[in-house]
PDB file of N, CA and C in Angstrom:
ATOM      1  N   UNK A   1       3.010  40.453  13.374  1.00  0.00           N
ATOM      2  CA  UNK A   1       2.424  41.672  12.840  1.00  0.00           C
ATOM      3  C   UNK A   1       2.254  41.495  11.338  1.00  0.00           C
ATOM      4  N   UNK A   2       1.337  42.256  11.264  1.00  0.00           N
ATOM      5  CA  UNK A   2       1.004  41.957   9.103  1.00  0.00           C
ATOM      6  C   UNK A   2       0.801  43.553   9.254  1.00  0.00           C
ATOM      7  N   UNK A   3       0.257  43.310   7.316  1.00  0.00           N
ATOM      8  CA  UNK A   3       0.164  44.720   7.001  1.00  0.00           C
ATOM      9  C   UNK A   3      -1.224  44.198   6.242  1.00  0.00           C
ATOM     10  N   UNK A   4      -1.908  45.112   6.852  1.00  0.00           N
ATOM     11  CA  UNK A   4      -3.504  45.241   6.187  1.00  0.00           C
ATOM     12  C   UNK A   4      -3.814  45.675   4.943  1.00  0.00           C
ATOM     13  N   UNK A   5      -4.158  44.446   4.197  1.00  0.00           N
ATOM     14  CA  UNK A   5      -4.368  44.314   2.453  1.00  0.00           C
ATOM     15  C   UNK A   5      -5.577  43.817   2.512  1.00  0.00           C
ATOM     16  N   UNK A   6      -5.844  43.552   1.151  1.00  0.00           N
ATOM     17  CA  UNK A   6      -7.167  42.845   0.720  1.00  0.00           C
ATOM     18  C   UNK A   6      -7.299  40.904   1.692  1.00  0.00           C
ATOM     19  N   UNK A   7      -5.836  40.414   1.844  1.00  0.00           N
ATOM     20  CA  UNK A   7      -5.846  39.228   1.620  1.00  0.00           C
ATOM     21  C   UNK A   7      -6.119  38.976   3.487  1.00  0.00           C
ATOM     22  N   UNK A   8      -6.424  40.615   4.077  1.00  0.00           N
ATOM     23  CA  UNK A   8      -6.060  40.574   6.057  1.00  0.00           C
ATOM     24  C   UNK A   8      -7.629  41.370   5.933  1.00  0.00           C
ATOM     25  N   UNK A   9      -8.658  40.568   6.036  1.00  0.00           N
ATOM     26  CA  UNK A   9      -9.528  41.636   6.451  1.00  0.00           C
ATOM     27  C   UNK A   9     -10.046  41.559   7.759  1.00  0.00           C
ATOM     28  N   UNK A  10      -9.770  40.779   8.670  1.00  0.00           N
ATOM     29  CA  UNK A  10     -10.076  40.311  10.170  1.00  0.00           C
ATOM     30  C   UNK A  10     -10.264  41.830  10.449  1.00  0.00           C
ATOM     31  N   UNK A  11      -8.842  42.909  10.514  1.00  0.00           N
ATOM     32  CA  UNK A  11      -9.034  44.162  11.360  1.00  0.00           C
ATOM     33  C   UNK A  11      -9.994  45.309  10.612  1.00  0.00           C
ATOM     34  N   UNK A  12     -10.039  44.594   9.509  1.00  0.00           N
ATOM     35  CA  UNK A  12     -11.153  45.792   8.867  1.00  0.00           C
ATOM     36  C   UNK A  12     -12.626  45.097   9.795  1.00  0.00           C
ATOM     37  N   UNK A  13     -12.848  44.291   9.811  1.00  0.00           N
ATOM     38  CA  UNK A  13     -14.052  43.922  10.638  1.00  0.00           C
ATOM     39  C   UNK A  13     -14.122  43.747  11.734  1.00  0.00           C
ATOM     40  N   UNK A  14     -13.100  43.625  12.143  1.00  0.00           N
ATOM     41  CA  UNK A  14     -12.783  43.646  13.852  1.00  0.00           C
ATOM     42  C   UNK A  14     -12.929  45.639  14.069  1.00  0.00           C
ATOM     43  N   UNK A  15     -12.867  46.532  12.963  1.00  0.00           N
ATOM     44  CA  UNK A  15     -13.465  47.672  13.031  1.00  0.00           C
ATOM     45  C   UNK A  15     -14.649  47.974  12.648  1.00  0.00           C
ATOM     46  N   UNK A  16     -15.365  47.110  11.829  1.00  0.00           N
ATOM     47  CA  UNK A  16     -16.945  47.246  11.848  1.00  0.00           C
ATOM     48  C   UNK A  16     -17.377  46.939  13.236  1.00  0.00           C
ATOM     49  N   UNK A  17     -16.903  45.854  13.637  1.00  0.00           N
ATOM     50  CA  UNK A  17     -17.703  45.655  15.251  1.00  0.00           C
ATOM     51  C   UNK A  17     -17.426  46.731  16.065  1.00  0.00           C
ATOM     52  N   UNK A  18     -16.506  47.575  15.850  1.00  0.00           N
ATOM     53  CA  UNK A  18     -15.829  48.667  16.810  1.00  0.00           C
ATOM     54  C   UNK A  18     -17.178  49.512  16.494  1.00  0.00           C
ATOM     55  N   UNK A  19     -17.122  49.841  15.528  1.00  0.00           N
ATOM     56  CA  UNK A  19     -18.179  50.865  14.962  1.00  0.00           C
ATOM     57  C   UNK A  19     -19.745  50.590  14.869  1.00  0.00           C
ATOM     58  N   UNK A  20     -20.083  49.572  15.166  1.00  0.00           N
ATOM     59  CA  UNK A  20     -21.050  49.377  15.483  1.00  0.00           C
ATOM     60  C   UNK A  20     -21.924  48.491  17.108  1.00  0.00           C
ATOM     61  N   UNK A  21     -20.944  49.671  17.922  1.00  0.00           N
ATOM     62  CA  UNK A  21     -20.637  48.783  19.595  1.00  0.00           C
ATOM     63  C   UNK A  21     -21.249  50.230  20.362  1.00  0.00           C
ATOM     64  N   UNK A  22     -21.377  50.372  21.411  1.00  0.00           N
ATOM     65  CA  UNK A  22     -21.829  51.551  22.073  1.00  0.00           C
ATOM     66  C   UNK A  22     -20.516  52.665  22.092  1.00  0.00           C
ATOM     67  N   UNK A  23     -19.610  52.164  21.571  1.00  0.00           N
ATOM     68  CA  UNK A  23     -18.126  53.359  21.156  1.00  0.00           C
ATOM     69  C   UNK A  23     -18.123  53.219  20.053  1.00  0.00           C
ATOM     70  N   UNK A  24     -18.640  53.799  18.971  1.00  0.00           N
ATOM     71  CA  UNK A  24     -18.375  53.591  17.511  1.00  0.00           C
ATOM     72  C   UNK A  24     -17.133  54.471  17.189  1.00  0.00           C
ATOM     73  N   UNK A  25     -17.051  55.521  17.558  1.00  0.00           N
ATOM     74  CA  UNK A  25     -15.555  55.979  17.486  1.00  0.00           C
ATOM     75  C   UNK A  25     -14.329  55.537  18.052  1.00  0.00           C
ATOM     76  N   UNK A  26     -13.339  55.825  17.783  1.00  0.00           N
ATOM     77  CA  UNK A  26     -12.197  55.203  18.364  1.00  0.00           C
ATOM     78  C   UNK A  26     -11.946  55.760  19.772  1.00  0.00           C
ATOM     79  N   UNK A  27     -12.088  57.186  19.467  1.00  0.00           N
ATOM     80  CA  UNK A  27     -11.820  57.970  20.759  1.00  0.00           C
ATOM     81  C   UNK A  27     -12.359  57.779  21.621  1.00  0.00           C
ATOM     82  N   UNK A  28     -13.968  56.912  21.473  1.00  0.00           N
ATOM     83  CA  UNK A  28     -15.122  56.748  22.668  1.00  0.00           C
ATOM     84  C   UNK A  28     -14.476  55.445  23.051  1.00  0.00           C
ATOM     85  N   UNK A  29     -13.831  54.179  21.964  1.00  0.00           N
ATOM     86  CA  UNK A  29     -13.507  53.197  22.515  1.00  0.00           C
ATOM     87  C   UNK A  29     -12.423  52.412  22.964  1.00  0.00           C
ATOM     88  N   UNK A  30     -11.447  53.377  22.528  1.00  0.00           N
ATOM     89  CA  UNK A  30     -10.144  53.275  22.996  1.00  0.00           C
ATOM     90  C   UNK A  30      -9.598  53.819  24.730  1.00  0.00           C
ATOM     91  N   UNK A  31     -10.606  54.243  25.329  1.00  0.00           N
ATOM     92  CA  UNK A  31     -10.320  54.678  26.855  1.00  0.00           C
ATOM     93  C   UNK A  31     -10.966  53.595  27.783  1.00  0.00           C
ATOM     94  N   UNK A  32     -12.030  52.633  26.889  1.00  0.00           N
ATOM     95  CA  UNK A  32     -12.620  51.493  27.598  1.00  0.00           C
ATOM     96  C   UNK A  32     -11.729  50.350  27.772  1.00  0.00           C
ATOM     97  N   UNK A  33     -10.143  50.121  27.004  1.00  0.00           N
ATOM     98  CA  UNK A  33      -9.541  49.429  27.033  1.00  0.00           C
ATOM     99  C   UNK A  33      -8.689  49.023  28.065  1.00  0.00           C
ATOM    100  N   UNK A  34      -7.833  49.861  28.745  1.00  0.00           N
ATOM    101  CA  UNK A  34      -7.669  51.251  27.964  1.00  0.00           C
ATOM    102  C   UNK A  34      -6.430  51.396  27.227  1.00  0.00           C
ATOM    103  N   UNK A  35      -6.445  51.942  26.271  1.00  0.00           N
ATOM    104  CA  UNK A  35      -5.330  52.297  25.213  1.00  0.00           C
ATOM    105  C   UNK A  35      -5.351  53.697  24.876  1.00  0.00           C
ATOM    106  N   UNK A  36      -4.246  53.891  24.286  1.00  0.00           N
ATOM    107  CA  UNK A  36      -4.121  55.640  23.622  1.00  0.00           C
ATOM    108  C   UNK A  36      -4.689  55.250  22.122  1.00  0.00           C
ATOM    109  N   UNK A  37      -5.644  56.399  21.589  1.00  0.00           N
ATOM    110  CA  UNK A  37      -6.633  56.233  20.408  1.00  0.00           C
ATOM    111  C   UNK A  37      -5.001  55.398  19.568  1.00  0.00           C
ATOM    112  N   UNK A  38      -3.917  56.903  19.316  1.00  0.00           N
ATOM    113  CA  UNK A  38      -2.975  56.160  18.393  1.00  0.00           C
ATOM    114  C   UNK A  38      -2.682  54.656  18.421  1.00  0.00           C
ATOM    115  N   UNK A  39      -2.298  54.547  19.221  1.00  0.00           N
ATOM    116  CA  UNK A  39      -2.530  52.557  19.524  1.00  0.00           C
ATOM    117  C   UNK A  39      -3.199  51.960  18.995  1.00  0.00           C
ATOM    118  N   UNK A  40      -4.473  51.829  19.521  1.00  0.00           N
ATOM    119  CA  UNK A  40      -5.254  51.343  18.936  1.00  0.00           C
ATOM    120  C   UNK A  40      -5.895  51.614  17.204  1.00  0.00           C
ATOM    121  N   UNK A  41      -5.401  52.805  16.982  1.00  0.00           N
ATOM    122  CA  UNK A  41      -5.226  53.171  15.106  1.00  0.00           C
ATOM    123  C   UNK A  41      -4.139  52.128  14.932  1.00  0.00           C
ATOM    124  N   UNK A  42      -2.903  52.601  14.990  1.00  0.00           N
ATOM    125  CA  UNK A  42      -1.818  51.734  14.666  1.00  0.00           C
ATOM    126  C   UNK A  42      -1.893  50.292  14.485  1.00  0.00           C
ATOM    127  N   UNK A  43      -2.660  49.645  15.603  1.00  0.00           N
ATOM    128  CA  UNK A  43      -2.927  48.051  15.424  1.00  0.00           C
ATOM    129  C   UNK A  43      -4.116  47.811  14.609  1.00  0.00           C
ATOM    130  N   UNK A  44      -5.284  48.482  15.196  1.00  0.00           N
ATOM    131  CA  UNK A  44      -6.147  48.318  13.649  1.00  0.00           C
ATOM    132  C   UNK A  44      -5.487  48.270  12.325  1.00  0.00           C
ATOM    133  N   UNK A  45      -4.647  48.945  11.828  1.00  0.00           N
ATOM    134  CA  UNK A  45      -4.046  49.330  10.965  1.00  0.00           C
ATOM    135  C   UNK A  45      -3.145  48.141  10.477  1.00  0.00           C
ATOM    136  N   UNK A  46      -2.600  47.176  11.444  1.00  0.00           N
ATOM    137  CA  UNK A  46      -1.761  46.277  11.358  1.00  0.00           C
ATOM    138  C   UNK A  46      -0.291  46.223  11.568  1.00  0.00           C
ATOM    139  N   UNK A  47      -0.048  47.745  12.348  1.00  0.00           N
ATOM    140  CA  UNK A  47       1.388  48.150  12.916  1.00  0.00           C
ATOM    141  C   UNK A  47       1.324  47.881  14.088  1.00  0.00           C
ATOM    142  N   UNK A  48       1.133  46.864  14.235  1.00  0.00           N
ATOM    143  CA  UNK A  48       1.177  46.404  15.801  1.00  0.00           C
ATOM    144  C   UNK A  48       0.241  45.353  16.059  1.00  0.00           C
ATOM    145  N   UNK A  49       0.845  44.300  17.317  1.00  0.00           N
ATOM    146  CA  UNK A  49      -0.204  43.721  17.870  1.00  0.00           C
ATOM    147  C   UNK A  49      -0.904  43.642  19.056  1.00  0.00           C
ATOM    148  N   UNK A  50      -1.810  43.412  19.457  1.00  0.00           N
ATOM    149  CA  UNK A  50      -3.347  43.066  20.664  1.00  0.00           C
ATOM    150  C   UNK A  50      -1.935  42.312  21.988  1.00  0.00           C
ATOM    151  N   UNK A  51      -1.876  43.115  22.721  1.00  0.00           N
ATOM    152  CA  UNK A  51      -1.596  41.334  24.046  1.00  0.00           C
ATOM    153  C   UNK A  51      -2.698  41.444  24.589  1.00  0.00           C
ATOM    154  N   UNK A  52      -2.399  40.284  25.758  1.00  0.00           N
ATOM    155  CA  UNK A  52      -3.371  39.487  26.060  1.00  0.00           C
ATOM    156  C   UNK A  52      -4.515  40.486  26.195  1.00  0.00           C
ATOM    157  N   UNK A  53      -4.093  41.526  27.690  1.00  0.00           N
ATOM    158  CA  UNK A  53      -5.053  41.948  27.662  1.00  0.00           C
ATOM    159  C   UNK A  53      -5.839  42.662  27.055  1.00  0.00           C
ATOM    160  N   UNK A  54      -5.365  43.065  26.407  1.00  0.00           N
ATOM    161  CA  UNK A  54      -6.424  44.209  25.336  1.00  0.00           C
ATOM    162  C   UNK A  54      -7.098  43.085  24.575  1.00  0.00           C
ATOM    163  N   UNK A  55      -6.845  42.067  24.379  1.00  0.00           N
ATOM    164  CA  UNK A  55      -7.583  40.932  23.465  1.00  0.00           C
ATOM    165  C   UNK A  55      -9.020  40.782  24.335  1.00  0.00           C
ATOM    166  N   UNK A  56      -8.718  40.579  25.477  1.00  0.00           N
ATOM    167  CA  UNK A  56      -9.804  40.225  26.180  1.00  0.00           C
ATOM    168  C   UNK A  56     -10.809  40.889  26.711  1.00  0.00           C
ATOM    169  N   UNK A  57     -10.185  42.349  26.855  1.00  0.00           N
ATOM    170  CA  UNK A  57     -10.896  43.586  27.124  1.00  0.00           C
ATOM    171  C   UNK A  57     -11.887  43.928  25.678  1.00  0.00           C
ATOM    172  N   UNK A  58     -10.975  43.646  24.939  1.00  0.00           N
ATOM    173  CA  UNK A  58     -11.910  44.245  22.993  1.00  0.00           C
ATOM    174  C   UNK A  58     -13.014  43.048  22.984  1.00  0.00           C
ATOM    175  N   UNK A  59     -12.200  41.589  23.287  1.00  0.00           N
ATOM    176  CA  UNK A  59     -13.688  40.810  23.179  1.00  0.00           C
ATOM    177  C   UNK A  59     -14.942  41.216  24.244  1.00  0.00           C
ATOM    178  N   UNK A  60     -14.483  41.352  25.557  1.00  0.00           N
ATOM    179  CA  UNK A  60     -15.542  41.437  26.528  1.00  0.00           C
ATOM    180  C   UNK A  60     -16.484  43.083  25.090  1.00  0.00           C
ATOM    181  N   UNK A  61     -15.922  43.907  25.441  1.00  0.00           N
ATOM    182  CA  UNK A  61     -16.565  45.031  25.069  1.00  0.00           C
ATOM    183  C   UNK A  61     -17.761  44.770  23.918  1.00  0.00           C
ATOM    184  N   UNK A  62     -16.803  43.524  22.829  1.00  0.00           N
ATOM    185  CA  UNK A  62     -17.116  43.220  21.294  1.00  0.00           C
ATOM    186  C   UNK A  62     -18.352  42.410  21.546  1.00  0.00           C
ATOM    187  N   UNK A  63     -18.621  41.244  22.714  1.00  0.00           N
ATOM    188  CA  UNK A  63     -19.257  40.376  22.382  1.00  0.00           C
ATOM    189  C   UNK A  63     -18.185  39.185  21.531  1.00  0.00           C
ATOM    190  N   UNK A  64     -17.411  39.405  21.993  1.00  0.00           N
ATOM    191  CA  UNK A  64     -16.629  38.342  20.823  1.00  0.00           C
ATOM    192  C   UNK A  64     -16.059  37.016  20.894  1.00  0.00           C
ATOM    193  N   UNK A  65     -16.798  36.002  20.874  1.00  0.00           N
ATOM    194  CA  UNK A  65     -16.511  34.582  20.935  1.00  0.00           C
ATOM    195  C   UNK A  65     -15.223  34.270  21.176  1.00  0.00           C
ATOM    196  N   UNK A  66     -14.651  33.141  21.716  1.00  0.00           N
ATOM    197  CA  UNK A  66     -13.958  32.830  21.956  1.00  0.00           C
ATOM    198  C   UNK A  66     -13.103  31.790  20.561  1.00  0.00           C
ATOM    199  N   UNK A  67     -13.941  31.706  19.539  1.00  0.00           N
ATOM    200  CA  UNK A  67     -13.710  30.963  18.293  1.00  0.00           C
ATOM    201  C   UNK A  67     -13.356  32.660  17.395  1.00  0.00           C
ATOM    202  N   UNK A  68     -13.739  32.999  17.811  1.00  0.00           N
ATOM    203  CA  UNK A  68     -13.576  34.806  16.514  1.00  0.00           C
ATOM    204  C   UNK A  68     -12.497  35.111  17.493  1.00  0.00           C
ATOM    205  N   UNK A  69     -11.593  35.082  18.578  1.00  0.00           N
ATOM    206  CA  UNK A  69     -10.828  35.699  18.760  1.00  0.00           C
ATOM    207  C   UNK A  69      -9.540  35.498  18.057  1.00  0.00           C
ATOM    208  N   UNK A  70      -9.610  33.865  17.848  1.00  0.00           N
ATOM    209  CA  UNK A  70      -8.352  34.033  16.859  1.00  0.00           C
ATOM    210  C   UNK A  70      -8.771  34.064  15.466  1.00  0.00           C
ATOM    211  N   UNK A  71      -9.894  34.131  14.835  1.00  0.00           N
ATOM    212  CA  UNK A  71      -9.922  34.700  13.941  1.00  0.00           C
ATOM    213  C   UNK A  71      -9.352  36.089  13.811  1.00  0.00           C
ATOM    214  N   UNK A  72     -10.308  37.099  14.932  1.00  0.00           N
ATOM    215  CA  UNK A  72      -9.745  38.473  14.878  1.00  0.00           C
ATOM    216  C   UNK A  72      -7.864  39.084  15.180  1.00  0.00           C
ATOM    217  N   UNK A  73      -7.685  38.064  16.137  1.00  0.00           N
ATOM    218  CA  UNK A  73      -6.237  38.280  16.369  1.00  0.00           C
ATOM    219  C   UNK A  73      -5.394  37.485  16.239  1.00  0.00           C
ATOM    220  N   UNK A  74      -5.507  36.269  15.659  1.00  0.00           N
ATOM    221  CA  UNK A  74      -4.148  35.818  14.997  1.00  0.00           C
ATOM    222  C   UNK A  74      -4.784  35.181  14.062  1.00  0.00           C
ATOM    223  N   UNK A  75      -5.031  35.779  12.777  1.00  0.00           N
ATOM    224  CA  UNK A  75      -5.202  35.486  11.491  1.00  0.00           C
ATOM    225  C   UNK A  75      -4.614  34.521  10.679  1.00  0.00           C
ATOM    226  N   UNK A  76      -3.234  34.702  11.409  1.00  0.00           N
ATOM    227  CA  UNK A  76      -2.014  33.821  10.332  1.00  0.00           C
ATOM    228  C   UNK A  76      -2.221  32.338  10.554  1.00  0.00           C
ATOM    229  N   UNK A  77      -2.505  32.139  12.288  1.00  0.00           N
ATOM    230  CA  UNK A  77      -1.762  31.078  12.737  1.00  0.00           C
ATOM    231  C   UNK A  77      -2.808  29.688  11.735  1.00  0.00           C
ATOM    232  N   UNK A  78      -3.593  30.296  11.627  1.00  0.00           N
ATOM    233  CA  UNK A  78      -4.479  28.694  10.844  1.00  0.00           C
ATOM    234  C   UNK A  78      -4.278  29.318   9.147  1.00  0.00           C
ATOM    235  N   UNK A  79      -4.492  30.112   8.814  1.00  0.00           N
ATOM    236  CA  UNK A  79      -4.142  30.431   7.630  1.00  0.00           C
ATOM    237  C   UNK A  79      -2.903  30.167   6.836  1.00  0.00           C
ATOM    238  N   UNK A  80      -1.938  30.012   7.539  1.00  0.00           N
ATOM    239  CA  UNK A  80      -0.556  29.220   7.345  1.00  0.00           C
ATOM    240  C   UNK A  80      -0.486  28.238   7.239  1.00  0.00           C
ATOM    241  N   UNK A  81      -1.503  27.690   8.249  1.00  0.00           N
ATOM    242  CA  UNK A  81      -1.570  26.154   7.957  1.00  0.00           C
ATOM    243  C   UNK A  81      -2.340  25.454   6.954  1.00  0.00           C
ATOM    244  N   UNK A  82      -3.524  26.390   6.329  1.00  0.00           N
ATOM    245  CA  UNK A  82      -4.131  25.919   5.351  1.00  0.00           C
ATOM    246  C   UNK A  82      -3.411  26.075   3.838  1.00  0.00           C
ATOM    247  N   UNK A  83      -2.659  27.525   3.929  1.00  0.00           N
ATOM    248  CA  UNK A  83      -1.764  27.572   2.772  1.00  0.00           C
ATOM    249  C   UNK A  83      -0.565  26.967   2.742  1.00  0.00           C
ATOM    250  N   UNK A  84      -0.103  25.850   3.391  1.00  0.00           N
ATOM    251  CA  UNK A  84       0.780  24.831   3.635  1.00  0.00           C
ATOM    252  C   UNK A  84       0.499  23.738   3.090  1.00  0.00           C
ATOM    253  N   UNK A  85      -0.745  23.231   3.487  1.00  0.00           N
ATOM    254  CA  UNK A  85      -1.554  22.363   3.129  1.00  0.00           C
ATOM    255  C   UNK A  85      -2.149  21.974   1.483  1.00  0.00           C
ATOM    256  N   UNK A  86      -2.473  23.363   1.177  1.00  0.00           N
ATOM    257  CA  UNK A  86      -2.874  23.921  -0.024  1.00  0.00           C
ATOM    258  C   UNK A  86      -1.691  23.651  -0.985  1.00  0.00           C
ATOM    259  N   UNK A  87      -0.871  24.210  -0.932  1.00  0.00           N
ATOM    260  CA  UNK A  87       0.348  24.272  -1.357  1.00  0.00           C
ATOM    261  C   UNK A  87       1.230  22.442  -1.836  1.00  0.00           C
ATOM    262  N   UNK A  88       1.071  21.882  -0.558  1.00  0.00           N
ATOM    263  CA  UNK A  88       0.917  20.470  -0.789  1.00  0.00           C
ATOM    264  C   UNK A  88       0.162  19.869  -1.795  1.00  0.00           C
ATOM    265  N   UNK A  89      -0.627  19.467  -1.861  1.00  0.00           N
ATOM    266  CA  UNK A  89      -1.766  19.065  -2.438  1.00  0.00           C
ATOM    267  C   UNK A  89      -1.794  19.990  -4.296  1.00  0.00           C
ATOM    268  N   UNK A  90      -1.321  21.048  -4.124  1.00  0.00           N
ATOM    269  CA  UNK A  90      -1.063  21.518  -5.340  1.00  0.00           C
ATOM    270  C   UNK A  90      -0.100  20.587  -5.702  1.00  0.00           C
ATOM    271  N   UNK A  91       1.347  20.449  -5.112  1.00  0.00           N
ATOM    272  CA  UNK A  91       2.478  20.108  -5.286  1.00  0.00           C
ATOM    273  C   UNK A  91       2.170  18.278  -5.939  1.00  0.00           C
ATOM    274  N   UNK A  92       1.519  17.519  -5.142  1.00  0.00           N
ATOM    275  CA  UNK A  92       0.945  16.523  -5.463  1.00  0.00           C
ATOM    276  C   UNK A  92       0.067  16.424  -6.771  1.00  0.00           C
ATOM    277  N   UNK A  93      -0.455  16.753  -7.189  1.00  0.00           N
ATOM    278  CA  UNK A  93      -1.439  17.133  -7.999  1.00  0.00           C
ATOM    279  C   UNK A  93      -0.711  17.282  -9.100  1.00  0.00           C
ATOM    280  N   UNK A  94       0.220  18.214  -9.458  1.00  0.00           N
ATOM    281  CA  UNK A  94       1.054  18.599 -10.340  1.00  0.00           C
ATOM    282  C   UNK A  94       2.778  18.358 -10.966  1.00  0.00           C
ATOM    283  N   UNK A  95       3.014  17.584  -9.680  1.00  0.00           N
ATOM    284  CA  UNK A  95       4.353  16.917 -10.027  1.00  0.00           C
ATOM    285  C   UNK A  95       4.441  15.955 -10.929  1.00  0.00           C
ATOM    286  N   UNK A  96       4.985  16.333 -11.969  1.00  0.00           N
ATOM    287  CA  UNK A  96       6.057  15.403 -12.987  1.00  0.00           C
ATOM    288  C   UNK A  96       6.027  14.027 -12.122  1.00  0.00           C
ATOM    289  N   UNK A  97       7.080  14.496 -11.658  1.00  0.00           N
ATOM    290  CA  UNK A  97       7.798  12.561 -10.477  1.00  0.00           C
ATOM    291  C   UNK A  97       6.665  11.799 -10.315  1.00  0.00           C
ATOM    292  N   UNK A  98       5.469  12.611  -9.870  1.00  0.00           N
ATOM    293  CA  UNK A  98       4.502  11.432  -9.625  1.00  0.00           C
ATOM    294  C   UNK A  98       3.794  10.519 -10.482  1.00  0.00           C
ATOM    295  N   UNK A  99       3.930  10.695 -11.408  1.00  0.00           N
ATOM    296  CA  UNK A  99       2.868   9.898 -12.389  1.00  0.00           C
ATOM    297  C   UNK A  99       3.953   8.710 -12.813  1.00  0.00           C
ATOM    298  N   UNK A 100       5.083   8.202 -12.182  1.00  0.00           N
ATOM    299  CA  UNK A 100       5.484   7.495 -12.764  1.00  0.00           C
ATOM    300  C   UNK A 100       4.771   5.708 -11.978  1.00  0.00           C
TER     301      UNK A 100
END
């Protein structure tokens, strides 16, 4: 679970597609899931997460690739790995020890 900032915008756009789907409201598209609207606020929101099925139900509904699903629902898991990576390569780059 995260908390929706500037640096998480997957669920802010994973709510543009909401809003621009034949349920643009929550209330119209949260019974196609089916979920209780609060639910589905709450996880938009980032207090909570998608299982399986609601993942697959939001893509069928979304149109949503099978490459955007973990974009849309697990944000972290490659993003961790790039700021790992990142982080490395800084570390390299900038270490003292190395230039000897």
């Amino acid at each position: 679970m995260y908390t929706l900032t500037s640096d998480y915008i997957e669920l802010r756009e994973l709510r543009g597609k909401i809003k621009g789907s034949m349920y643009p409201r929550l209330v119209d598209f949260a019974p196609q899931i089916p979920m209780a609207i609060s639910s589905l606020s709450l996880k938009l929101n980032g207090k909570g997460d998608f299982n399986t099925k609601e993942i697959y139900r939001i893509s069928a509904l979304l149109n949503i690739t099978e490459d955007e699903v973990t974009r849309y629902f697990f944000p972290n898991m490659f993003r961790g790995v790039t700021n790992s990576l990142d982080k490395i390569r800084r570390e390299m780059v900038h270490d003292p020890k190395s230039n000897s």
